[in-house]
PDB file of N, CA and C in Angstrom:
ATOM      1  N   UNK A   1      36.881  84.845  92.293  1.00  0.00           N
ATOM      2  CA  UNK A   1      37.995  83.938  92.135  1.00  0.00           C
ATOM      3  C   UNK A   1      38.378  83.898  90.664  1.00  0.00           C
ATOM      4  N   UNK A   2      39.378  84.245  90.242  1.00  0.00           N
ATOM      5  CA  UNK A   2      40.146  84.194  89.079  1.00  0.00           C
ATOM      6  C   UNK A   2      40.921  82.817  88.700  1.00  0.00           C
ATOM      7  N   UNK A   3      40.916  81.929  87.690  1.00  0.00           N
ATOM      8  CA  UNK A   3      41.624  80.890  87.305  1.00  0.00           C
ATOM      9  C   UNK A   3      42.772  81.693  86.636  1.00  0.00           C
ATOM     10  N   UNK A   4      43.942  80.984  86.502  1.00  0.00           N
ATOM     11  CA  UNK A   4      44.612  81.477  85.295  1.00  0.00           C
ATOM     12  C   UNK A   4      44.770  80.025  84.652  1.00  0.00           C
ATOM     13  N   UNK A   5      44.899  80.149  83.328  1.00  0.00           N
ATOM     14  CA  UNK A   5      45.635  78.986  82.586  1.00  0.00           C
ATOM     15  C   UNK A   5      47.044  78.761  82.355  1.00  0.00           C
ATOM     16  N   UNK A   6      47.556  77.229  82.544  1.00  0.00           N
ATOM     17  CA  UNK A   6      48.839  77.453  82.585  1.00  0.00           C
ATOM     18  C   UNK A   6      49.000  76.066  81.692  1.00  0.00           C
ATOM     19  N   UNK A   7      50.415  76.171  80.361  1.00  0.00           N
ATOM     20  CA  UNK A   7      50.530  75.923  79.677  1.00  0.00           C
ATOM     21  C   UNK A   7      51.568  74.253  80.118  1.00  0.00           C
ATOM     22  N   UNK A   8      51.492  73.478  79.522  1.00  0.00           N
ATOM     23  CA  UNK A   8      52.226  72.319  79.974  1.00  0.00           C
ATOM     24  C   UNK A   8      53.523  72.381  79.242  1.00  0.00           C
ATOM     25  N   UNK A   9      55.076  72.029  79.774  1.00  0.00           N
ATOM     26  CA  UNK A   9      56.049  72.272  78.851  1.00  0.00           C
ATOM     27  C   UNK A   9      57.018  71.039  79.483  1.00  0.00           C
ATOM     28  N   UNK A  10      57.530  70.575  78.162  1.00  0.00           N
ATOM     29  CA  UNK A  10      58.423  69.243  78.462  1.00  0.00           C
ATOM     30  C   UNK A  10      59.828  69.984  78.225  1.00  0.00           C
ATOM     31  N   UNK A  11      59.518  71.702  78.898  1.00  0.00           N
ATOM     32  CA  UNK A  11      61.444  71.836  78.720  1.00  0.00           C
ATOM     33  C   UNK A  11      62.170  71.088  80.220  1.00  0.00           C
ATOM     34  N   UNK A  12      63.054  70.846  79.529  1.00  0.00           N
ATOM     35  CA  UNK A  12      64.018  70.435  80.776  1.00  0.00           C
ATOM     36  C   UNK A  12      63.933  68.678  81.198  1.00  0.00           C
ATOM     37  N   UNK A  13      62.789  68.451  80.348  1.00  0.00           N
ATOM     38  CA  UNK A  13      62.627  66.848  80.478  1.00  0.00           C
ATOM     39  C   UNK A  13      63.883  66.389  80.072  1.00  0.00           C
ATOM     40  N   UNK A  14      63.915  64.911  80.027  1.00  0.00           N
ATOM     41  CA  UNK A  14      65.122  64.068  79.891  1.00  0.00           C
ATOM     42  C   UNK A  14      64.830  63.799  78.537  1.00  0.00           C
ATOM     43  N   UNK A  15      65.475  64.218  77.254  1.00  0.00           N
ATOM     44  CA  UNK A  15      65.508  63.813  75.715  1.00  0.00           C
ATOM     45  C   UNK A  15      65.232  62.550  75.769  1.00  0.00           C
ATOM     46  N   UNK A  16      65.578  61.352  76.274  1.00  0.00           N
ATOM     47  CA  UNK A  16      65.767  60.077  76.118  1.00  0.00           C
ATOM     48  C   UNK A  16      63.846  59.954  76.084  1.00  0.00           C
ATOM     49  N   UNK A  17      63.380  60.345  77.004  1.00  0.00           N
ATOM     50  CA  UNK A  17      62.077  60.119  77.303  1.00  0.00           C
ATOM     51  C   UNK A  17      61.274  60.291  75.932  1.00  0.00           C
ATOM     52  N   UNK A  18      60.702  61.979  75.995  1.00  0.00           N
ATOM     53  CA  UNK A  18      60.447  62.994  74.891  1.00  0.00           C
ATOM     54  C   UNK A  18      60.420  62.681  73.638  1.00  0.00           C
ATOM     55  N   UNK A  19      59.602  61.918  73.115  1.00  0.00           N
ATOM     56  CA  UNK A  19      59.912  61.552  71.603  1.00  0.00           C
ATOM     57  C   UNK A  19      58.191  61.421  70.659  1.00  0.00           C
ATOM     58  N   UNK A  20      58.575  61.824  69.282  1.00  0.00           N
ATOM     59  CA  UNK A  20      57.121  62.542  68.754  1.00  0.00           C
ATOM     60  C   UNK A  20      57.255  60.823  68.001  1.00  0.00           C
ATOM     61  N   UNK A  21      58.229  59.722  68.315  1.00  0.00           N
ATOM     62  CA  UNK A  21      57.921  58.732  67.656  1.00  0.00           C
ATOM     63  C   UNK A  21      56.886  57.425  68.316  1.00  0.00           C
ATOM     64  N   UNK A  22      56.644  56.992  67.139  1.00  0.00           N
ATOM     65  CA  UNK A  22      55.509  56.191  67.881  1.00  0.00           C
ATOM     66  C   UNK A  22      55.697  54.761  68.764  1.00  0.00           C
ATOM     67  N   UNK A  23      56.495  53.567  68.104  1.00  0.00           N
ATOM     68  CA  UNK A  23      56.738  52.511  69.091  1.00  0.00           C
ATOM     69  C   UNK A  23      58.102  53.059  69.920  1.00  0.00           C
ATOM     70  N   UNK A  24      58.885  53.441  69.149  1.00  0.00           N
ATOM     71  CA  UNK A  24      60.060  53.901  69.348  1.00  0.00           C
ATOM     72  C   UNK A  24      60.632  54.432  71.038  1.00  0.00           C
ATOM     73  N   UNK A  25      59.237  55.364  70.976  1.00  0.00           N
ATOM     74  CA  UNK A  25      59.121  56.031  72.638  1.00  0.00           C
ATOM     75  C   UNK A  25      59.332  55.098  73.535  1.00  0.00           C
ATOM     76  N   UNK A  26      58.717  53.789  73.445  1.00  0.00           N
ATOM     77  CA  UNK A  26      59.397  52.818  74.502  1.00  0.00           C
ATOM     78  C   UNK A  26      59.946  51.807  74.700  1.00  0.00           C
ATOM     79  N   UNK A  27      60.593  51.915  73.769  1.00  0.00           N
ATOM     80  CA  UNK A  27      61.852  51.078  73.445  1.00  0.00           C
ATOM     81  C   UNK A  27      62.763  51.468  74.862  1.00  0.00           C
ATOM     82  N   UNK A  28      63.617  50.184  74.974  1.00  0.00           N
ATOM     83  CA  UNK A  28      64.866  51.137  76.267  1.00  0.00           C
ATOM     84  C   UNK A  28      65.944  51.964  75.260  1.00  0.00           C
ATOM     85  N   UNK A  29      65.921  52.944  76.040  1.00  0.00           N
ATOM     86  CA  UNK A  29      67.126  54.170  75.012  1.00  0.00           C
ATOM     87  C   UNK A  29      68.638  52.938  75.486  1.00  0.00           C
ATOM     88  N   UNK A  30      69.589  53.166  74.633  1.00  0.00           N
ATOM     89  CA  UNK A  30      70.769  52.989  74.161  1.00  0.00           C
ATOM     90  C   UNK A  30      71.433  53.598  75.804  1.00  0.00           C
ATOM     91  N   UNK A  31      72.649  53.154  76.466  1.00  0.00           N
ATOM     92  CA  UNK A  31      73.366  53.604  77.355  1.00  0.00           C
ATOM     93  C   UNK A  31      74.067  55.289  76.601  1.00  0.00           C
ATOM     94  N   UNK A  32      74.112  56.162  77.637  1.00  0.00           N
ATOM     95  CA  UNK A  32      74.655  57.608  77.657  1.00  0.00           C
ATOM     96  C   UNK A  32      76.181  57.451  77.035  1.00  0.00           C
ATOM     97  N   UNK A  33      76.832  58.488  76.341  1.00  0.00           N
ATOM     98  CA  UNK A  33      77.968  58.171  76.033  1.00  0.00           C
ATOM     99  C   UNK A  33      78.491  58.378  77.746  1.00  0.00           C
ATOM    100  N   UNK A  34      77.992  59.757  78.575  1.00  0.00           N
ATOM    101  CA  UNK A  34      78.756  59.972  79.839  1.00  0.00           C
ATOM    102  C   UNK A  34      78.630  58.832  80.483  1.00  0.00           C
ATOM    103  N   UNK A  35      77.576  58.211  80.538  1.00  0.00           N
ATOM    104  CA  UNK A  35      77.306  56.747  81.180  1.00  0.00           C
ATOM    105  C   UNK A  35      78.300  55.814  81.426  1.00  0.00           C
ATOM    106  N   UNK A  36      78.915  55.534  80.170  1.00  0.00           N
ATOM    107  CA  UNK A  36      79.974  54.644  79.289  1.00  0.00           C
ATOM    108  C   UNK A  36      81.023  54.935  80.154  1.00  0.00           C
ATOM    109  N   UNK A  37      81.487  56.627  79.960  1.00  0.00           N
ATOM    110  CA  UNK A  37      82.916  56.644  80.567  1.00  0.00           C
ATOM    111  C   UNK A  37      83.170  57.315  81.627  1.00  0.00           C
ATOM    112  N   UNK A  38      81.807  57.413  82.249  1.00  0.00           N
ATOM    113  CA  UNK A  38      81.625  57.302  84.064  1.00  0.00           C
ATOM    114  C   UNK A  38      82.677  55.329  84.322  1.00  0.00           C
ATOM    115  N   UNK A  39      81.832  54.538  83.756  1.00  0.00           N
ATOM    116  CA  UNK A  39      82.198  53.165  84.185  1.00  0.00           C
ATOM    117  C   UNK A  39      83.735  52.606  84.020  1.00  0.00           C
ATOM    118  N   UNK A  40      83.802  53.894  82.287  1.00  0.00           N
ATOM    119  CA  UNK A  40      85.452  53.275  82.029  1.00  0.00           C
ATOM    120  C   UNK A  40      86.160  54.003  82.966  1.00  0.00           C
ATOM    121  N   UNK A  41      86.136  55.359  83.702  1.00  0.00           N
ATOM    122  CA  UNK A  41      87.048  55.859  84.849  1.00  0.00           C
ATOM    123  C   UNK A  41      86.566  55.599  85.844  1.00  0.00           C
ATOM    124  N   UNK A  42      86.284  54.970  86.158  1.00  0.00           N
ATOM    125  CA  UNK A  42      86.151  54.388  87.611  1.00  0.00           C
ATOM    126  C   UNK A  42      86.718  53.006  87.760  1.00  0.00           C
ATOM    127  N   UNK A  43      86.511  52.209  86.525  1.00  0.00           N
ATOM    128  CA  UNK A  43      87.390  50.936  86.430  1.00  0.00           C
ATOM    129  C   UNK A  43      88.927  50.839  85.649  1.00  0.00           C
ATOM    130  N   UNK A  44      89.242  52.173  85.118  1.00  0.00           N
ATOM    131  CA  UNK A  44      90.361  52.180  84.477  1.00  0.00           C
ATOM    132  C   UNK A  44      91.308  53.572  84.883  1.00  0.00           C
ATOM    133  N   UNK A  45      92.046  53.203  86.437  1.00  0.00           N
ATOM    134  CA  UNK A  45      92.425  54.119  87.013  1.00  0.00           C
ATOM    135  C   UNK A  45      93.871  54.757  85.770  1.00  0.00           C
ATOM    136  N   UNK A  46      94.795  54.203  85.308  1.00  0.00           N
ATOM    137  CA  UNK A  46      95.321  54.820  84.069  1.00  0.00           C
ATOM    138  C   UNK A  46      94.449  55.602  83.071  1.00  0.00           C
ATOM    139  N   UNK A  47      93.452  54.760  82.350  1.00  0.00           N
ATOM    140  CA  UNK A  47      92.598  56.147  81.895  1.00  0.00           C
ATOM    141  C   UNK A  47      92.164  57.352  82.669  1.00  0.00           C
ATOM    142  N   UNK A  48      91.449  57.358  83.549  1.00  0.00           N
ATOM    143  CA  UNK A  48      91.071  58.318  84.214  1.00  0.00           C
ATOM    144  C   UNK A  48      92.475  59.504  84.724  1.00  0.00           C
ATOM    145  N   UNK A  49      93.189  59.088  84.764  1.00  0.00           N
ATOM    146  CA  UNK A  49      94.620  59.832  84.824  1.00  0.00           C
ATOM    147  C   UNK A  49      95.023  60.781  83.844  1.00  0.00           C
ATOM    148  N   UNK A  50      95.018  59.733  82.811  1.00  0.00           N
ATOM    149  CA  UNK A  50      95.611  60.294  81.026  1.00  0.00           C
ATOM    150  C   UNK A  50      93.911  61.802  81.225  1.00  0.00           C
ATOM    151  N   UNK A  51      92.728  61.422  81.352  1.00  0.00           N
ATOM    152  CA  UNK A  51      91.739  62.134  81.189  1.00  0.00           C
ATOM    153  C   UNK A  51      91.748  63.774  82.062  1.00  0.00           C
ATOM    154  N   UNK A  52      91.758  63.231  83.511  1.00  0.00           N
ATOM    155  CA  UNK A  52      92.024  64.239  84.363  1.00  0.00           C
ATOM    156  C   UNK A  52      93.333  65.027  84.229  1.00  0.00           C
ATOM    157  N   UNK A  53      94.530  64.743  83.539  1.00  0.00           N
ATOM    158  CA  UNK A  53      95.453  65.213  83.340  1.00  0.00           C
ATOM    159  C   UNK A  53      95.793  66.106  82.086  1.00  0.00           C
ATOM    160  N   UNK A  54      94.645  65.804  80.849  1.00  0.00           N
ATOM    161  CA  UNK A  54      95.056  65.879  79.962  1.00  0.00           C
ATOM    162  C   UNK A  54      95.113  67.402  79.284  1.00  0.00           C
ATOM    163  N   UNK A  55      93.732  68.096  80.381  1.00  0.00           N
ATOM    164  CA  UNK A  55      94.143  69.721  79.887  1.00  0.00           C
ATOM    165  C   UNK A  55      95.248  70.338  79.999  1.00  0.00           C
ATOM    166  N   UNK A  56      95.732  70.382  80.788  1.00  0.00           N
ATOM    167  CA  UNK A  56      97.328  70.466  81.772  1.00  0.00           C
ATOM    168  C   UNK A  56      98.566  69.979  80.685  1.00  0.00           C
ATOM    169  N   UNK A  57      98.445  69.392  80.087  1.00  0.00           N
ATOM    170  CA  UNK A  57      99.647  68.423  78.713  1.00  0.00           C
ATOM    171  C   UNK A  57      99.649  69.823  78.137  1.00  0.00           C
ATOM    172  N   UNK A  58     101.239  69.530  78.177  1.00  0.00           N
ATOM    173  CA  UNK A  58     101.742  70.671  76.523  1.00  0.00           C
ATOM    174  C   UNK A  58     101.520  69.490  75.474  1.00  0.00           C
ATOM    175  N   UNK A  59     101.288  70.744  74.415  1.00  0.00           N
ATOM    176  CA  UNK A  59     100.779  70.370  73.241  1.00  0.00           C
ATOM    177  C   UNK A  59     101.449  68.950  72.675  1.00  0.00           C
ATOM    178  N   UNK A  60     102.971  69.469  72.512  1.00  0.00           N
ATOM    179  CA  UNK A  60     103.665  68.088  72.062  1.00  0.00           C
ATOM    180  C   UNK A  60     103.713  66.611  72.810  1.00  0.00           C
ATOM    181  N   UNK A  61     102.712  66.472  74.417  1.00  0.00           N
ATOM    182  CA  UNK A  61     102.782  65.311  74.767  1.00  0.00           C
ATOM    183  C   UNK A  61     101.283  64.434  74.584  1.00  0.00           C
ATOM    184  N   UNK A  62     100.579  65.794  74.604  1.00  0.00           N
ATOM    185  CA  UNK A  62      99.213  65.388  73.722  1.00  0.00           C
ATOM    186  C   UNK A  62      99.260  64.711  72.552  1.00  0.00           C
ATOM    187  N   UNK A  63     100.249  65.489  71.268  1.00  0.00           N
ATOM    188  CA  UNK A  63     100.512  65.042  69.980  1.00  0.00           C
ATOM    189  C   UNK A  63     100.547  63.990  70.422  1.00  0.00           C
ATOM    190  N   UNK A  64     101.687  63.257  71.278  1.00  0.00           N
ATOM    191  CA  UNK A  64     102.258  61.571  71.176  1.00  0.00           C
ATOM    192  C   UNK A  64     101.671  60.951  71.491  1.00  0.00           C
ATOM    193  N   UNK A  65     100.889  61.460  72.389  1.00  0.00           N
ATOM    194  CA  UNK A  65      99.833  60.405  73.166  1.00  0.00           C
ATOM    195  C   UNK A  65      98.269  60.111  71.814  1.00  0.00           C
ATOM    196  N   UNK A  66      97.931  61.195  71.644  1.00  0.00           N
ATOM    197  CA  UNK A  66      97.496  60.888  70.109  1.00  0.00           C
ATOM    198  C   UNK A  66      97.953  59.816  68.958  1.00  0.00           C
ATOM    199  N   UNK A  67      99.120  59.901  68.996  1.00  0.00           N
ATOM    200  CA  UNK A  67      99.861  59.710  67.715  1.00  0.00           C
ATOM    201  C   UNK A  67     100.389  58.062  68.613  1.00  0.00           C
ATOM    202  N   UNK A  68     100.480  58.040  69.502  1.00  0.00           N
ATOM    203  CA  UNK A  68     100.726  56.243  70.237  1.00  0.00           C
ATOM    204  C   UNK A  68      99.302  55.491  69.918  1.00  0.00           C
ATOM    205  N   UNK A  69      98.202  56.242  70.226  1.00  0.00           N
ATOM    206  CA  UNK A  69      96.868  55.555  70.025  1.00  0.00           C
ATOM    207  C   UNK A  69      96.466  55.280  68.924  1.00  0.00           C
ATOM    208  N   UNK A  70      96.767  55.968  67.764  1.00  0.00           N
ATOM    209  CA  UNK A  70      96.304  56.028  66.617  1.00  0.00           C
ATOM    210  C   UNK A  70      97.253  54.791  66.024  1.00  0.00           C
ATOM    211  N   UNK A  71      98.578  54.672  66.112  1.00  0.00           N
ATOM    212  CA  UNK A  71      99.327  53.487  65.856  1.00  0.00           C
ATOM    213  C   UNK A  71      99.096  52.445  66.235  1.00  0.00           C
ATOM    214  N   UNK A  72      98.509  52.245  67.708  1.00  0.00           N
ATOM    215  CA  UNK A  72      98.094  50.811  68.546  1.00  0.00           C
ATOM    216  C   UNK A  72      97.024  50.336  67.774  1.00  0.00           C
ATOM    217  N   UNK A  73      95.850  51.732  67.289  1.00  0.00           N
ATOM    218  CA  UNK A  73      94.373  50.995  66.785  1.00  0.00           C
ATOM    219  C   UNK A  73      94.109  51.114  65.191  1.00  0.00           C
ATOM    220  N   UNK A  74      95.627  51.089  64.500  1.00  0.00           N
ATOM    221  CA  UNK A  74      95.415  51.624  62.793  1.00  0.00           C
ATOM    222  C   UNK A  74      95.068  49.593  62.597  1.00  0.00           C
ATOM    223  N   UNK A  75      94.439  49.801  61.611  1.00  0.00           N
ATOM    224  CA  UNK A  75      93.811  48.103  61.190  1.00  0.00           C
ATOM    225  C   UNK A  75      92.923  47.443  62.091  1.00  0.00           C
ATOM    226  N   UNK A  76      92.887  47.907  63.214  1.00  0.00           N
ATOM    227  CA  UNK A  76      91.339  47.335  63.930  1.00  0.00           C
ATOM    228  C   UNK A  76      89.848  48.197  64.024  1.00  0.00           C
ATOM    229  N   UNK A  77      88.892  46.990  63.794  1.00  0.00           N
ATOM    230  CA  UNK A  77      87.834  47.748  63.582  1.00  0.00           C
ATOM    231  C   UNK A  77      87.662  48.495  65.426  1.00  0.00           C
ATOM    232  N   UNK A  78      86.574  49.803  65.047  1.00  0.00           N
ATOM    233  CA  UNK A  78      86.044  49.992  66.538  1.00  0.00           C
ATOM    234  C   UNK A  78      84.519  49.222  67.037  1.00  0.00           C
TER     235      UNK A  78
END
């Protein structure tokens, strides 16, 4: 009967987990950015529109739509 040895590997684990820090490791991790805007398109059927639509935009309606947002949020913090 032959053993072989086999090596342990945390590829493919979940990053959030995986950490060489010491209290830190179990702390609760911070929400996913995809997390975030899983919740904002599912509750913000206009966003999710502008999103799903937005590869598809010629360039110049992208620009405006850019250039509307950036005017609505110039002087507020994020």
């Amino acid at each position: 009967m032959r053993l072989e040895l086999t090596t342990f590997s945390l590829e493919g684990c979940n990053a959030s987990v995986v950490s060489d820090g010491p209290a830190s490791a179990y702390e609760t991790p911070t929400p996913r950015l995809a997390d975030s805007l899983a919740d904002l398109l599912q509750n913000d059927p206009d966003l999710a529109a502008v999103i799903t639509t937005w590869p598809g935009l010629p360039e110049a309606i992208r620009a405006g739509i850019v250039a509307m947002v950036k005017a609505a949020s110039a002087g507020t913090e994020r």
